[in-house]
Protein backbone atom coordinates (compact mmCIF):
# COMPACT_ATOMS: atom_id res chain seq x y z
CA UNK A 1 -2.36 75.65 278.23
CA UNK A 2 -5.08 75.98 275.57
CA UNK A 3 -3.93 76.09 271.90
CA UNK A 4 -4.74 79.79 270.25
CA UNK A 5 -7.89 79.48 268.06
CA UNK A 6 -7.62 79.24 264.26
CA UNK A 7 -7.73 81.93 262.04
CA UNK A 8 -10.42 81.21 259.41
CA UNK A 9 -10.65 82.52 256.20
CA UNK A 10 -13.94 84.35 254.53
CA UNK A 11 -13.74 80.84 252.18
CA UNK A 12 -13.76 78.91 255.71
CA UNK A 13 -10.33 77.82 255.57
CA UNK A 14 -8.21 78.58 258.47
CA UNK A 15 -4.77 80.25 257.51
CA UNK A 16 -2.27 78.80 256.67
CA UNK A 17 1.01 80.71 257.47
CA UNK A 18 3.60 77.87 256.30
CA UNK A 19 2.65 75.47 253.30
CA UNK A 20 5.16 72.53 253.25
CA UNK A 21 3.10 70.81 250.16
CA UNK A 22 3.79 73.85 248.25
CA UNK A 23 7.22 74.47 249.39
CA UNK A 24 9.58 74.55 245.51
CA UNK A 25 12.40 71.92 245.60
CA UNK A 26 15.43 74.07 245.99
CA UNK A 27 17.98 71.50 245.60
CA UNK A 28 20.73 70.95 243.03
CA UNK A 29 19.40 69.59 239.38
CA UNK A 30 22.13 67.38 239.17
CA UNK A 31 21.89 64.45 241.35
CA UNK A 32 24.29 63.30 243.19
CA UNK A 33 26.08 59.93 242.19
CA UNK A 34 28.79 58.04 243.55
CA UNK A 35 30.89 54.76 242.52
CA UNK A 36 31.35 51.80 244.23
CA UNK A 37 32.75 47.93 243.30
CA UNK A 38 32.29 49.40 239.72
CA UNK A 39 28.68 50.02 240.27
CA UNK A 40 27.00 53.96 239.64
CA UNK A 41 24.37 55.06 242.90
CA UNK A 42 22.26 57.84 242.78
CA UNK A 43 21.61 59.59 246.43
CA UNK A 44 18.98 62.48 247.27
CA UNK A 45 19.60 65.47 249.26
CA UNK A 46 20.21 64.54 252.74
CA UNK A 47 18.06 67.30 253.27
CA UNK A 48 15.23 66.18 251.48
CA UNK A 49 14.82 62.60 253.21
CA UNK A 50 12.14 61.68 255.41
CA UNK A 51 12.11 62.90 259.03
CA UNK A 52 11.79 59.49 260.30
CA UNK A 53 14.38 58.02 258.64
CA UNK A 54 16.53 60.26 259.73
CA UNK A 55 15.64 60.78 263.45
CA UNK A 56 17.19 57.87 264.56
CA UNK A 57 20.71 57.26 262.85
CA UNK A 58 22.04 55.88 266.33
CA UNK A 59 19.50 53.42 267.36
CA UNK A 60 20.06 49.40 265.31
CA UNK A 61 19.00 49.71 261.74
CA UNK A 62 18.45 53.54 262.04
CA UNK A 63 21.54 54.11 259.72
CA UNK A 64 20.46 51.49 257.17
CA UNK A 65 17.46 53.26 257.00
CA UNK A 66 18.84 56.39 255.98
CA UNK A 67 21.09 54.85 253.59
CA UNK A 68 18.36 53.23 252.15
CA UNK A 69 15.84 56.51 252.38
CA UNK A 70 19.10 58.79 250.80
CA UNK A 71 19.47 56.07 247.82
CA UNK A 72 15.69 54.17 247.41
CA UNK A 73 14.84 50.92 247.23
CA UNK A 74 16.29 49.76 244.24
CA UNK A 75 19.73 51.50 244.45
CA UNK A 76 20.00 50.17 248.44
CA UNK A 77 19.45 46.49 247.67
CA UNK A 78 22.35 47.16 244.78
CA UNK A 79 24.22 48.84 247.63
CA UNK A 80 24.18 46.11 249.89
CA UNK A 81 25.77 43.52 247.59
CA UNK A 82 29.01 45.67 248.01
CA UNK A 83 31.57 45.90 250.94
CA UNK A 84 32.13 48.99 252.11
CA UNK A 85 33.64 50.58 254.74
CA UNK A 86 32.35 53.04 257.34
CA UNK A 87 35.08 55.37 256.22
CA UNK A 88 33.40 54.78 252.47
CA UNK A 89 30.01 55.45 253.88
CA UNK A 90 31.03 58.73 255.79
CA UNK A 91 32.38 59.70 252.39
CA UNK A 92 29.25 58.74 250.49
CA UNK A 93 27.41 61.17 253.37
CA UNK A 94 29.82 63.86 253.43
CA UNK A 95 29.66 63.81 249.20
CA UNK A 96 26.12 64.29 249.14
CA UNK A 97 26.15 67.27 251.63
CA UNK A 98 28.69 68.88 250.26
CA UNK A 99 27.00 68.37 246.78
CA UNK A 100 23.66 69.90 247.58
CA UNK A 101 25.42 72.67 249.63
CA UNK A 102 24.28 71.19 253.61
CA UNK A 103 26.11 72.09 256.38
CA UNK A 104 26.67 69.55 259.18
CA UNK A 105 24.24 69.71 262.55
CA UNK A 106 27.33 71.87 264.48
CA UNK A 107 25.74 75.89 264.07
CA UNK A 108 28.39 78.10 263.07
CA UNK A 109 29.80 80.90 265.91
CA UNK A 110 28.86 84.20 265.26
CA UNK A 111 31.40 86.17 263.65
CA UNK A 112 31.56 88.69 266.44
CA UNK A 113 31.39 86.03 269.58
CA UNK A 114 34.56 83.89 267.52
CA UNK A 115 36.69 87.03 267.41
CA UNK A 116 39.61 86.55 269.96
CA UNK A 117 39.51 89.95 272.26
CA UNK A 118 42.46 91.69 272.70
CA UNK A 119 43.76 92.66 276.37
CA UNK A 120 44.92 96.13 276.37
């Protein structure tokens, strides 16, 4: 299969029909924060962390490297210092998506396929 050809521009530019760089940051203002062994961390949007750091949660080190993509370099190596659970950290998660208003990977049922049908 051959790729469809570009669509260029009178400028010589081909169009572009999604531009990511451009894309506004929709996400809350307010950061989201969270305390731990009496220390304040700051976390980013889940939504707004790297693809790659993401993509592999299950595989060794993947989740570290969300962690440390969701709270930056400086906040992670703070983070590590503490002991905390993997209840804690499913909290810290769950905070930050509820926070900036993400739903979890499950998709929702349509309303009409979750309605129970009646027998008559």
């Amino acid at each position: 299969m051959t790729a469809a050809p570009r669509i260029i521009t009178e400028d010589g530019e081909p169009v572009v029909h999604l531009d990511l760089d451009a894309m506004e940051d929709e996400a809350t203002e307010a950061t989201f924060t969270f305390r731990v062994g009496g220390e304040v961390f700051t976390a980013i949007s889940p939504d707004e962390a790297d693809w790659q750091a993401t993509a592999d949660t299950d595989s060794p080190g993947g989740l570290r490297r969300f962690i440390q993509e969701l709270l930056g370099s400086e906040d992670y190596e703070r983070f590590c210092e503490q002991t905390v659970s993997n209840r804690q950290l499913n909290a810290i998660v769950e905070g930050a998506q509820k926070h900036y208003g993400i739903r979890t990977g499950e998709s929702q049922a349509s309303p009409r396929s979750s309605k129970k049908r009646r027998r008559r």
